[in-house]
N, C-alpha and C. Protein backbone atom coordinates (compact mmCIF):
# COMPACT_ATOMS: atom_id res chain seq x y z
N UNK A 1 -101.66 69.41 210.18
CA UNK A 1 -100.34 69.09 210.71
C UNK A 1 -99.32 69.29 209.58
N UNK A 2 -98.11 69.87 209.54
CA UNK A 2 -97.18 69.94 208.49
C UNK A 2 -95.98 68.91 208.97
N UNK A 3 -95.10 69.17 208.16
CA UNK A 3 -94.27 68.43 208.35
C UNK A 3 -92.83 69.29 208.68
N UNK A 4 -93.28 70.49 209.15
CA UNK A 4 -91.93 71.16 209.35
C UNK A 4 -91.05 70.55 210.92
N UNK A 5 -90.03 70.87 211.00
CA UNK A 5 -88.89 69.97 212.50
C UNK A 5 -89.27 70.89 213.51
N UNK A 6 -89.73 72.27 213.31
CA UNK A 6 -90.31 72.88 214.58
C UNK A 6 -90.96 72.30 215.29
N UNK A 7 -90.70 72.48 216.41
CA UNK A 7 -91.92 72.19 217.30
C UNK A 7 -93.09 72.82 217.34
N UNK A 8 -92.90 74.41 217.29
CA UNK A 8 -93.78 75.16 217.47
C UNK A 8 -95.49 75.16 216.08
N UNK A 9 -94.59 74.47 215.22
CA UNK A 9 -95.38 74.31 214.16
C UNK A 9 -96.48 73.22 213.72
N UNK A 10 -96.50 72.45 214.98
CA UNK A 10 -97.25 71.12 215.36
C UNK A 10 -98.71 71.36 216.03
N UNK A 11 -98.44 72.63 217.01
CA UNK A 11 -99.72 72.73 217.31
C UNK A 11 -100.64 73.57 216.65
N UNK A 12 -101.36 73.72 216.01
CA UNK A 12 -101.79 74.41 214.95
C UNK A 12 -103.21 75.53 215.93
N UNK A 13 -103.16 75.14 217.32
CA UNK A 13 -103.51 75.95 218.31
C UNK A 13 -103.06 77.34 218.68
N UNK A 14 -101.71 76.92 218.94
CA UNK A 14 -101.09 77.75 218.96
C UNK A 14 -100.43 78.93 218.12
N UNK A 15 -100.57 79.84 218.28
CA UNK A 15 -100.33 81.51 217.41
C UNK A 15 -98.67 81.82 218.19
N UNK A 16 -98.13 81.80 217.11
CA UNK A 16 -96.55 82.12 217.08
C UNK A 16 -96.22 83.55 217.39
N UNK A 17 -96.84 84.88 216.32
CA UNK A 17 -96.58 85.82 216.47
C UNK A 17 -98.28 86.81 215.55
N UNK A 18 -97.82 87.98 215.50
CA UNK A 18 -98.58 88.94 214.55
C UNK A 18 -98.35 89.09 213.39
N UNK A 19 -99.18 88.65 212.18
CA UNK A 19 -98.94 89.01 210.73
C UNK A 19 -98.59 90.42 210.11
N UNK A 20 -97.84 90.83 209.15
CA UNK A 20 -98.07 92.10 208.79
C UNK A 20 -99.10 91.61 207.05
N UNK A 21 -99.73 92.68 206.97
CA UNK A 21 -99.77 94.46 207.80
C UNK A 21 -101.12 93.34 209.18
N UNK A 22 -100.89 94.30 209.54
CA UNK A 22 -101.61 94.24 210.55
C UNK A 22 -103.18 94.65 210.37
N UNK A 23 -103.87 93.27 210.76
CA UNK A 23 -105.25 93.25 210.74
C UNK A 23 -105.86 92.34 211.73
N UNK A 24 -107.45 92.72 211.89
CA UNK A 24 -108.22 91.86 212.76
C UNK A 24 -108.03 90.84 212.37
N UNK A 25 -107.57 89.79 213.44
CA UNK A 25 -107.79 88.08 213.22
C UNK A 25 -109.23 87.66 213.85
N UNK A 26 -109.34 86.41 213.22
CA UNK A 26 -110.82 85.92 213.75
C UNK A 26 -110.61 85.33 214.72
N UNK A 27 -109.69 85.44 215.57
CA UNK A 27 -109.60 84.83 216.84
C UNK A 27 -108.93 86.20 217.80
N UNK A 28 -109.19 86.26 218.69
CA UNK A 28 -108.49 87.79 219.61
C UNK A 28 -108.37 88.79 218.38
N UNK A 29 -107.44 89.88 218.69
CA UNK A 29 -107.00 91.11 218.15
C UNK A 29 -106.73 91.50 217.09
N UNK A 30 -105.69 90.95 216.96
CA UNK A 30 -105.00 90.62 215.79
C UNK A 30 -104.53 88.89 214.93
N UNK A 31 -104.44 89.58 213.64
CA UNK A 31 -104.40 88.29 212.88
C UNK A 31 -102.54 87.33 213.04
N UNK A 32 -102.75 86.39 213.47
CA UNK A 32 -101.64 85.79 214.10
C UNK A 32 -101.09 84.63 213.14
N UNK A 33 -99.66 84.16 212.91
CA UNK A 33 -99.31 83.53 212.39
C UNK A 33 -99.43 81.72 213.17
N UNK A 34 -99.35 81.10 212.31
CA UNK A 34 -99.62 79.67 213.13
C UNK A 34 -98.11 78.64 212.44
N UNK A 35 -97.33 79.21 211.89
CA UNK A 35 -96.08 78.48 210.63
C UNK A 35 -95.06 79.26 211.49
N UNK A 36 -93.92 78.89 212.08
CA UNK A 36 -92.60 79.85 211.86
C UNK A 36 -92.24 80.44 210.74
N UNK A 37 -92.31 79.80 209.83
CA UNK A 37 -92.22 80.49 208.13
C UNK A 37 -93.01 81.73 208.19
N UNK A 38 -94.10 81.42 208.16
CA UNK A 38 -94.81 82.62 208.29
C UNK A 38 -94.37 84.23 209.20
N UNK A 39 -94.22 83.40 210.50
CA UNK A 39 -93.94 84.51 211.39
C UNK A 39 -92.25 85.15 210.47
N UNK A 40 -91.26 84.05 210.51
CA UNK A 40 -89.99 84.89 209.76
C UNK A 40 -90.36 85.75 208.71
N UNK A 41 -91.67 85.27 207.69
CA UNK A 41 -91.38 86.35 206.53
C UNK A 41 -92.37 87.79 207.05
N UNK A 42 -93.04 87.18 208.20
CA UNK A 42 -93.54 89.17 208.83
C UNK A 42 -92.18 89.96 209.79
N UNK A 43 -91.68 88.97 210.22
CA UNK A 43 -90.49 89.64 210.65
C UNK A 43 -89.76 90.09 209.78
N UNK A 44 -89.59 89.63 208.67
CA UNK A 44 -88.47 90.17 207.39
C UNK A 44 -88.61 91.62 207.09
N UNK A 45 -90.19 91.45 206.93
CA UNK A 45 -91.11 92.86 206.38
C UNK A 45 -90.95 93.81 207.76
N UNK A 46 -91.20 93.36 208.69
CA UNK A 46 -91.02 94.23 209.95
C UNK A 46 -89.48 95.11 210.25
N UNK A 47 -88.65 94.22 209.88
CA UNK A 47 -87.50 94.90 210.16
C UNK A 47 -86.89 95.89 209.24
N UNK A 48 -87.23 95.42 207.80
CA UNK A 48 -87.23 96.22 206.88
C UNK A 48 -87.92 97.38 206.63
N UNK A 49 -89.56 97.15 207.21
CA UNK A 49 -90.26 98.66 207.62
C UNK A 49 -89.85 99.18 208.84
N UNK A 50 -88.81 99.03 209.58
CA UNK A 50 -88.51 99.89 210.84
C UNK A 50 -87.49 100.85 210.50
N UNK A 51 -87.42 102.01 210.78
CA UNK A 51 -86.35 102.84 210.25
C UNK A 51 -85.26 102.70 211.72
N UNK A 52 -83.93 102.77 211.61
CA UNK A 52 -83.15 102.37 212.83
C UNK A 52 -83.11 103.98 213.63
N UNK A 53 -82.91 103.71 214.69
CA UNK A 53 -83.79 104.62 215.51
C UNK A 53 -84.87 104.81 215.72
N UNK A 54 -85.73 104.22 215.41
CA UNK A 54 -87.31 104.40 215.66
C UNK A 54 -88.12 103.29 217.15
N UNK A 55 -87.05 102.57 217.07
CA UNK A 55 -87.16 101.18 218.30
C UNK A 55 -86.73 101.99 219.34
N UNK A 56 -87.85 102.09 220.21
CA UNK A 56 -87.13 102.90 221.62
C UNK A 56 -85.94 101.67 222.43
N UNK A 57 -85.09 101.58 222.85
CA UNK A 57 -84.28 100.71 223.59
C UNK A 57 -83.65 100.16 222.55
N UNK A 58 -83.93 99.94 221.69
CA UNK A 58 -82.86 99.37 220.14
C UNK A 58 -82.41 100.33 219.10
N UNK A 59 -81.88 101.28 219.01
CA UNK A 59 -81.77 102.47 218.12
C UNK A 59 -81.52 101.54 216.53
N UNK A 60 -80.37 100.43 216.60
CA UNK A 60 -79.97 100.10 215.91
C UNK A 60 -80.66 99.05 215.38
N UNK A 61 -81.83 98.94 215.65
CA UNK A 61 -83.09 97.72 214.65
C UNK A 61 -83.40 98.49 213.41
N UNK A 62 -83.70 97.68 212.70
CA UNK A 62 -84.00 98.31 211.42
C UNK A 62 -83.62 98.07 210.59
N UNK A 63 -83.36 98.97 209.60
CA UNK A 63 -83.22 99.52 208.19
C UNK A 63 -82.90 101.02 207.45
N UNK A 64 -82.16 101.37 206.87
CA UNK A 64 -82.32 102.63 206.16
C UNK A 64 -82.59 102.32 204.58
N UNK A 65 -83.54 101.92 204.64
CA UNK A 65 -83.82 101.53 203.11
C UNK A 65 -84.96 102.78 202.59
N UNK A 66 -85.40 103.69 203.87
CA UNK A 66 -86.47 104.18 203.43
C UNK A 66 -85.62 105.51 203.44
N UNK A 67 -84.52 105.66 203.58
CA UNK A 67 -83.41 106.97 203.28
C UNK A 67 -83.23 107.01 201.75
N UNK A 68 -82.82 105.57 201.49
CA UNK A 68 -81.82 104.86 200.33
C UNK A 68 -83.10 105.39 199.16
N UNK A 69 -84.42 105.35 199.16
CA UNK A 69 -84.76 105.04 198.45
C UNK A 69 -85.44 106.85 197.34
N UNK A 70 -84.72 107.62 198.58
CA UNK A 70 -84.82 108.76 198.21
C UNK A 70 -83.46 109.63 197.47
N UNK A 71 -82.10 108.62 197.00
CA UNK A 71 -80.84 108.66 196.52
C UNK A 71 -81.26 108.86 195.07
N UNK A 72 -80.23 109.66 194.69
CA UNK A 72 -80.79 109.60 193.12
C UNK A 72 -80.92 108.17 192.17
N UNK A 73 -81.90 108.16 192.23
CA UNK A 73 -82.60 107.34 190.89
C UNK A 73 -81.51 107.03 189.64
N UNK A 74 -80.32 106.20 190.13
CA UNK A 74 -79.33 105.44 189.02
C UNK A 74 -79.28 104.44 189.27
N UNK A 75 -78.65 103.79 188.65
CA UNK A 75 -78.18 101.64 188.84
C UNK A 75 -77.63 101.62 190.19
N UNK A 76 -76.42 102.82 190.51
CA UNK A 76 -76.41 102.43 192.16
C UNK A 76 -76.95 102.20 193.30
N UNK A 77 -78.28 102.97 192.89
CA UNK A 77 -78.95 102.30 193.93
C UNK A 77 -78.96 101.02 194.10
N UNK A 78 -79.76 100.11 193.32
CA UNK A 78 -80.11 98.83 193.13
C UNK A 78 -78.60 98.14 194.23
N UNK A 79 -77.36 98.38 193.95
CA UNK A 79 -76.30 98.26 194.50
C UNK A 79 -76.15 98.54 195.87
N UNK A 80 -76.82 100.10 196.23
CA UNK A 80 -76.88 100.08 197.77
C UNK A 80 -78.12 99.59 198.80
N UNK A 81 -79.29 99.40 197.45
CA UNK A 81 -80.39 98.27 198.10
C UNK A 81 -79.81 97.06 198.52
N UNK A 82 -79.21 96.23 197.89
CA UNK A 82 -78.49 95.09 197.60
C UNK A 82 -77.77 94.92 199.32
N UNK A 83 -76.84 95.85 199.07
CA UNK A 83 -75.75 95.94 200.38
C UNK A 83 -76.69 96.79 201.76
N UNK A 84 -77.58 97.24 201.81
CA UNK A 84 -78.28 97.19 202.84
C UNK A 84 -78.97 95.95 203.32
N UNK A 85 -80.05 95.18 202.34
CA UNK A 85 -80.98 94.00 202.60
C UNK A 85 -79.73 92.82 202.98
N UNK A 86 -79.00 92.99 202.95
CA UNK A 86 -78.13 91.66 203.21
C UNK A 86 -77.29 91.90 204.76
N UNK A 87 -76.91 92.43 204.56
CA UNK A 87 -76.33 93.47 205.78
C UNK A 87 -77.04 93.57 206.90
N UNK A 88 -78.35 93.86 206.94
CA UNK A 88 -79.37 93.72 207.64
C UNK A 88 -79.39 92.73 207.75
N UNK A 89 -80.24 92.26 207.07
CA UNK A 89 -80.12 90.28 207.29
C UNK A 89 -79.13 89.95 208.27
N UNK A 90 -77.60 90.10 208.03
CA UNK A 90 -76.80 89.43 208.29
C UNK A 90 -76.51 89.75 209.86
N UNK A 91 -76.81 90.87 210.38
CA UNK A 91 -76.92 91.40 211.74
C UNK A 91 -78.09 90.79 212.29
N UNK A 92 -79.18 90.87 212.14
CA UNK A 92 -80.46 90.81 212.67
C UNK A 92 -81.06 89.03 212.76
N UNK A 93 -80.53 89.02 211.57
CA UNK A 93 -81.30 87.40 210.96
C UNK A 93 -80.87 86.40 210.63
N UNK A 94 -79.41 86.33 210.79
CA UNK A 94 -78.36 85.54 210.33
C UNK A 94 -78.61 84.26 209.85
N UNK A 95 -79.56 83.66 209.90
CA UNK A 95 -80.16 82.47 209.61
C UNK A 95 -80.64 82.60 208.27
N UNK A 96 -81.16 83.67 207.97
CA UNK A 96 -81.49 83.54 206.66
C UNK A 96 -80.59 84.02 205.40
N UNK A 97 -80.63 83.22 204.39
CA UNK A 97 -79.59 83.32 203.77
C UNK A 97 -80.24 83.89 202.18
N UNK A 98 -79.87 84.94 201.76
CA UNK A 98 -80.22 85.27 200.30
C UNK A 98 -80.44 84.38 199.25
N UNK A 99 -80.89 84.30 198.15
CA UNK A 99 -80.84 83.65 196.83
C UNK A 99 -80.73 84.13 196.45
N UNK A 100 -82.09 84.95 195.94
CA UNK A 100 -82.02 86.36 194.61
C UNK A 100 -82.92 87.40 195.60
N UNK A 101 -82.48 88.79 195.06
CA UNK A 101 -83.18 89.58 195.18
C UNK A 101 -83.08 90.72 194.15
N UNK A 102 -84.67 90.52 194.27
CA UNK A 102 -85.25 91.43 192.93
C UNK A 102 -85.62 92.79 193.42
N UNK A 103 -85.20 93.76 192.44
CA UNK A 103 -85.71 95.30 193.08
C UNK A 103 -86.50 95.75 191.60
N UNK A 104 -87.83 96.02 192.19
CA UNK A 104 -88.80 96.55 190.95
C UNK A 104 -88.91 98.32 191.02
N UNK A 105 -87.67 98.64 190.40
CA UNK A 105 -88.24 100.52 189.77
C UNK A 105 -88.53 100.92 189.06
N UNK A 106 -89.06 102.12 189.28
CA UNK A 106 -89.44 102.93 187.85
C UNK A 106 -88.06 103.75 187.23
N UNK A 107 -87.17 103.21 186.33
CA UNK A 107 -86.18 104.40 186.26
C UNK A 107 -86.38 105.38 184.77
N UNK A 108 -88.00 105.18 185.02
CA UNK A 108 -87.90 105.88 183.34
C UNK A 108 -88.50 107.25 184.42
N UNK A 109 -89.17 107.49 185.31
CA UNK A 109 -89.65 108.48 186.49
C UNK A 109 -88.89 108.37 187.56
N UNK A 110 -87.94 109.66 187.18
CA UNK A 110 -86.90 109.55 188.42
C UNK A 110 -87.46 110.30 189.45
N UNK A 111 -88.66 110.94 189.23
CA UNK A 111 -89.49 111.52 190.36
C UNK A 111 -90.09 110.06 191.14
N UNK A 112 -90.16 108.84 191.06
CA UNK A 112 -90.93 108.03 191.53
C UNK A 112 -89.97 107.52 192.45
N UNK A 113 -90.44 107.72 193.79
CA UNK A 113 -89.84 107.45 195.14
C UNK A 113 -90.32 106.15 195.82
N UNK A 114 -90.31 104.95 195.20
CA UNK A 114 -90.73 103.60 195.28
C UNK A 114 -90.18 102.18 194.65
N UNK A 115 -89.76 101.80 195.84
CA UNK A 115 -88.87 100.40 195.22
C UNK A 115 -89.56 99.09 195.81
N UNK A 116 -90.19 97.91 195.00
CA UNK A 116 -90.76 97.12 195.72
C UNK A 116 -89.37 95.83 195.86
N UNK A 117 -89.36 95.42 196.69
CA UNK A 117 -88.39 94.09 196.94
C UNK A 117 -88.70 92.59 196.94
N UNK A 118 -88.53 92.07 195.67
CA UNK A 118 -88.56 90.55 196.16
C UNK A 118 -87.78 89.95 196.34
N UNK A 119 -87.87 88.99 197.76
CA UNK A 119 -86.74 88.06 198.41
C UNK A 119 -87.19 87.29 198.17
N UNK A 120 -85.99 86.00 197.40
CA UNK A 120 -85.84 84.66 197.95
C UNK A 120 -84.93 84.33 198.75
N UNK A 121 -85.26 83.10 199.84
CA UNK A 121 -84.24 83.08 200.83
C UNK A 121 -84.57 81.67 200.96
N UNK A 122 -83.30 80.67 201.72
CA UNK A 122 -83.00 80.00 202.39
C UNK A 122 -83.30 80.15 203.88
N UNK A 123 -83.85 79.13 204.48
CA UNK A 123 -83.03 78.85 205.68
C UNK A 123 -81.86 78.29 206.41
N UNK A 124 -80.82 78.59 206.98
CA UNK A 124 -79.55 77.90 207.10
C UNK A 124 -80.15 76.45 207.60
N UNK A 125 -80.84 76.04 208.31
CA UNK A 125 -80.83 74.56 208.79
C UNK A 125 -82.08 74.03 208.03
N UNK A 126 -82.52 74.97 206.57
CA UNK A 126 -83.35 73.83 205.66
C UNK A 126 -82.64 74.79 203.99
N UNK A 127 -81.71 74.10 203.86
CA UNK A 127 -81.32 75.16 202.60
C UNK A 127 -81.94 74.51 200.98
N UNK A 128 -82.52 73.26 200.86
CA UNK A 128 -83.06 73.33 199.80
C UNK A 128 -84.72 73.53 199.87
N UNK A 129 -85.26 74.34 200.82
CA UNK A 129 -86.79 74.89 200.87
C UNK A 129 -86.61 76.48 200.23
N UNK A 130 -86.66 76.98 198.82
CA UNK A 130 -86.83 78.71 198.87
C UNK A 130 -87.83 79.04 199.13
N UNK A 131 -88.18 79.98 200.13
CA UNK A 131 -88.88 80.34 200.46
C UNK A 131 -88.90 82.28 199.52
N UNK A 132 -90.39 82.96 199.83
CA UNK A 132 -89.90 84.27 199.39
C UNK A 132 -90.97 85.55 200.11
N UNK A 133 -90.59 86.77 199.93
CA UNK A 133 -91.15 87.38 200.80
C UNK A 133 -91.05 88.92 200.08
N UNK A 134 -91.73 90.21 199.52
CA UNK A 134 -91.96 90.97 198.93
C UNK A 134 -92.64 92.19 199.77
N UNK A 135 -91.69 93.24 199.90
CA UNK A 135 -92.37 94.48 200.05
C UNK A 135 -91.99 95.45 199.31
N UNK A 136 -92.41 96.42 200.03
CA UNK A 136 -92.75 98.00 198.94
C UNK A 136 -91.95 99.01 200.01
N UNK A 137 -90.78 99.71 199.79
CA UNK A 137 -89.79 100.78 199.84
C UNK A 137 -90.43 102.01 199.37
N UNK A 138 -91.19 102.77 200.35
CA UNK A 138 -91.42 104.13 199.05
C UNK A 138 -92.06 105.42 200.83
């Protein structure tokens, strides 16, 4: 039992959503989240791996981070990573609120087409819990 104000987070029966990446769970199909926390930080990763247009009926879900990450290899990027992940957020997820975000490149290999992202975030209705959540751009 936790102590989170969800409801949904009480029954520990119950499966909220699908984890990423996606794998066999030991119960049905797939491996399922049982935390809202949980499920938000596969949604984080989910929306961020969707390229916009790729959602049939939602053109505009997503992300272009996997465009961004093919821009030449200078400090601006980091700048238009920055102003995409928030931006996004701020359309999609509005609830969650930034702290820091970290972008791990290679800028000594400007041939290297890979940016990993670590988020810390807030929730607006629990803002002293950071929570954090990390993927890979490439």
């Amino acid at each position: 039992m936790t102590t989170s104000s969800n409801p949904l987070d009480h029954d520990e029966n119950v499966a909220i959503g699908i984890t990423l990446p996606i794998r066999r769970g030991k119960v049905g199909y797939f491996e399922s989240s049982y935390q809202t926390i949980d499920q938000l930080k596969s949604n984080i990763k989910n929306l961020f791996m969707t390229k916009k247009g790729e959602r049939l009926f939602q053109p505009n879900l997503g992300s272009d981070l996997w465009k961004t990450v093919f821009e030449q290899n200078d400090d601006d990027i980091d700048i238009l990573f920055d102003d995409i992940i928030r931006e996004t957020l701020k359309k999609w997820l509005p609830f969650v609120i930034v702290t820091q975000l970290y972008l791990n490149r290679d800028s000594t290999n400007i041939d290297m087409y890979k940016v990993e992202v670590d988020l810390k975030f807030t929730i607006a209705n629990d803002p002293t819990t950071l929570h954090s959540v990390t993927f890979v751009v490439e």
